[in-house]
Protein backbone atom coordinates (compact mmCIF):
# COMPACT_ATOMS: atom_id res chain seq x y z
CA UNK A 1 0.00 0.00 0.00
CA UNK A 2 2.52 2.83 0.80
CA UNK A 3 5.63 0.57 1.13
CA UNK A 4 6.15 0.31 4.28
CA UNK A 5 6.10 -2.42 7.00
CA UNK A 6 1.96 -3.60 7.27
CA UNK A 7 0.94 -5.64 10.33
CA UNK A 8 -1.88 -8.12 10.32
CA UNK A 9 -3.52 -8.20 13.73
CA UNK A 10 -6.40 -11.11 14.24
CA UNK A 11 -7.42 -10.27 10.05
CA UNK A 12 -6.80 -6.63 10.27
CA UNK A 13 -4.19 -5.25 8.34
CA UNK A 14 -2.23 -2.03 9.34
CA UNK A 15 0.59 0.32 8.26
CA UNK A 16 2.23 2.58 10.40
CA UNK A 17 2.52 6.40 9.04
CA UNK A 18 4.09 8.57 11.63
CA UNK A 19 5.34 8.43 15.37
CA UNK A 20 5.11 6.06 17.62
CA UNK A 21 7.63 7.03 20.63
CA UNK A 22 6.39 7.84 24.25
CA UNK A 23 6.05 11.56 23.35
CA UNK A 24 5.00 11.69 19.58
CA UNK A 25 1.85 10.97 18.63
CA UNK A 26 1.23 7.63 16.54
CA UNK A 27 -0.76 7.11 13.35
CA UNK A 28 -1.50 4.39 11.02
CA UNK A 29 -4.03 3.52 8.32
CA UNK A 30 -6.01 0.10 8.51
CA UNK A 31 -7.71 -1.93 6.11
CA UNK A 32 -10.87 -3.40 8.23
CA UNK A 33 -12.79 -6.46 5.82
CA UNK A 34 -16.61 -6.93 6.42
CA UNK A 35 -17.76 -8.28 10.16
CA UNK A 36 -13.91 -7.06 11.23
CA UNK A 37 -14.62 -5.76 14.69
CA UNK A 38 -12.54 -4.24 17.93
CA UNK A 39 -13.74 -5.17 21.02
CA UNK A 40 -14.48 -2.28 23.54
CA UNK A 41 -11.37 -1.43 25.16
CA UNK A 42 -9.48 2.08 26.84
CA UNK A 43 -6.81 4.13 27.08
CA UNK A 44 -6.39 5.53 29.97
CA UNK A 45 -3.38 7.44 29.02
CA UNK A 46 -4.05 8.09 25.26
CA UNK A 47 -6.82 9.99 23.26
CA UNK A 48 -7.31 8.09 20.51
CA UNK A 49 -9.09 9.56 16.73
CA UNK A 50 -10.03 8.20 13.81
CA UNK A 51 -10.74 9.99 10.38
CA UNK A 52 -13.07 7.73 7.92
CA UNK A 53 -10.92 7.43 4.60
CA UNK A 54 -13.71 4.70 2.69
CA UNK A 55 -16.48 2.44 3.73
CA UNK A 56 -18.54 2.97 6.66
CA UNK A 57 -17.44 2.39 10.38
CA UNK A 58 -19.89 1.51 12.95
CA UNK A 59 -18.03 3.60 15.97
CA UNK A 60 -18.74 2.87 19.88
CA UNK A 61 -17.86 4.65 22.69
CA UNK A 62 -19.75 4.37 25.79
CA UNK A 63 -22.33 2.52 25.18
CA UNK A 64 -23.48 4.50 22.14
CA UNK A 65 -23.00 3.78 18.41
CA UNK A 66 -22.77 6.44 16.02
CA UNK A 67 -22.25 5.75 12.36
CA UNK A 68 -18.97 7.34 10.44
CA UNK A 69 -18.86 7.36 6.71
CA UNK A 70 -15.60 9.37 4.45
CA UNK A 71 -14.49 12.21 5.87
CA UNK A 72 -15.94 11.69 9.13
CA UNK A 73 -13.57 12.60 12.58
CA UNK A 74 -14.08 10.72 15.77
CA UNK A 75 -12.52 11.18 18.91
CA UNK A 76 -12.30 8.97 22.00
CA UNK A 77 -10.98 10.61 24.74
CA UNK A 78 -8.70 8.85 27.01
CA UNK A 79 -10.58 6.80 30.21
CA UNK A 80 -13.26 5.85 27.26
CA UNK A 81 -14.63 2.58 26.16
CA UNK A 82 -14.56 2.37 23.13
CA UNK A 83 -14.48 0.13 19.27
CA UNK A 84 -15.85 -0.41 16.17
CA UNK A 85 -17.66 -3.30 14.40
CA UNK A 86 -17.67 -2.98 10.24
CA UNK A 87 -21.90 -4.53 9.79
CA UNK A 88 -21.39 -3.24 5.70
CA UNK A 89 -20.82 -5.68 2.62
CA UNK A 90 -17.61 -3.48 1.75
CA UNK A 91 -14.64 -3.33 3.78
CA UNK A 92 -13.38 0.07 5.43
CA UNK A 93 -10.23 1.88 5.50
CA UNK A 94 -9.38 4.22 8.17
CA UNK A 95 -6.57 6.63 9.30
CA UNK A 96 -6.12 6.10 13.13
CA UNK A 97 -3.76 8.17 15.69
CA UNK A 98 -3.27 7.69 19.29
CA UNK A 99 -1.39 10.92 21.60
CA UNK A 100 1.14 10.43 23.20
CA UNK A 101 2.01 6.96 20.95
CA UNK A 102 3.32 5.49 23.88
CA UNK A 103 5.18 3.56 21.90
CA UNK A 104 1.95 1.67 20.61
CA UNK A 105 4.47 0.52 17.04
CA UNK A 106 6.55 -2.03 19.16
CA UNK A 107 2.91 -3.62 20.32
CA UNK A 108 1.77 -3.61 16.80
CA UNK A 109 5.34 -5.43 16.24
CA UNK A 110 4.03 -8.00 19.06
CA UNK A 111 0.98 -8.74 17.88
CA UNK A 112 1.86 -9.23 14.17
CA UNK A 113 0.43 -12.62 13.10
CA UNK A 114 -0.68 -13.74 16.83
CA UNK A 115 -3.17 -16.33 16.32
CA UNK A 116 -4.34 -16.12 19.96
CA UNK A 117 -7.62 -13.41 20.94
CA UNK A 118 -6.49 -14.00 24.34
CA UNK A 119 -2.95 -13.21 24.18
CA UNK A 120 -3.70 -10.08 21.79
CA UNK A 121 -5.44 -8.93 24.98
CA UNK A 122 -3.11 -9.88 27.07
CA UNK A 123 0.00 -8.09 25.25
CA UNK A 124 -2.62 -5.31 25.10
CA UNK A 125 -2.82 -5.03 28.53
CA UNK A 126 0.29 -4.44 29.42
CA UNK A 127 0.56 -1.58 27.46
CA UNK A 128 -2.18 0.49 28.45
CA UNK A 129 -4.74 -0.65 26.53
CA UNK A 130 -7.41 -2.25 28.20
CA UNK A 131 -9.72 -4.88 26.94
CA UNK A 132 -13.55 -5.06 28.47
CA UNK A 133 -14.28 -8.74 29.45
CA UNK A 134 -16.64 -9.91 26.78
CA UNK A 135 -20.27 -9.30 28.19
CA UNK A 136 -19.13 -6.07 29.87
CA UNK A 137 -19.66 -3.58 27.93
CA UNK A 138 -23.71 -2.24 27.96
CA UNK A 139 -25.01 -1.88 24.20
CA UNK A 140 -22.09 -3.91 22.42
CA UNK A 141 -23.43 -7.24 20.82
């Protein structure tokens, strides 16, 4: 895509763009195929965004859904619950940024090609980002 290292993440692909140290912030685009989903999860150090490049994302933070279609700029604020389910025929491509990155590219490094939902979560964990035991989260089927 832009010739650069791409990560594949449970059938997700990613590409980092920009950042990714404790200070900078980090950015990458993602390629999300129908019935993709992230599980509610939060930062509690990070604000993460997400601008809607194509497709349709079906965003959740909360307990609320809100539809985002091209163009479209979401923020979760750090503390948040928040994810995202793709319910369209097409797939979606977004560009994402966390701040401060934290140094969120050495995860994405980890969790290249893990098989394992469990031990994404648990790599996730213990770097910040915190995954909602399934069942958890109000308004998230």
């Amino acid at each position: 895509m832009i010739g650069r290292k791409v990560w594949n993440v449970l059938g997700t692909s990613y590409w980092p763009i920009l950042g990714g140290d404790d200070q900078s912030s980090f950015a990458w685009l993602t390629y999300d195929p129908p019935g993709s989903f992230i599980p509610p999860h939060t930062h509690p150090i990070q604000d993460e965004h997400v601008f809607v490049l194509e497709g349709e994302y079906s965003l959740y933070m909360d307990g609320e859904w809100v539809t985002a279609k091209p163009g479209d700029h979401v923020c979760w604020p750090r503390g948040s619950s928040h994810g995202y389910r793709i319910d369209a025929d097409k797939p979606a491509r977004g560009l994402f940024w966390v701040s401060p990155g934290n140094d969120l590219s050495s995860l994405f490094d980890e969790l290249h090609n893990q098989a394992s939902p469990e031990e994404v979560v648990r790599l996730s964990g213990l770097r910040n980002i915190l995954f909602a035991k399934p069942g958890t989260s109000p308004n998230f089927e």
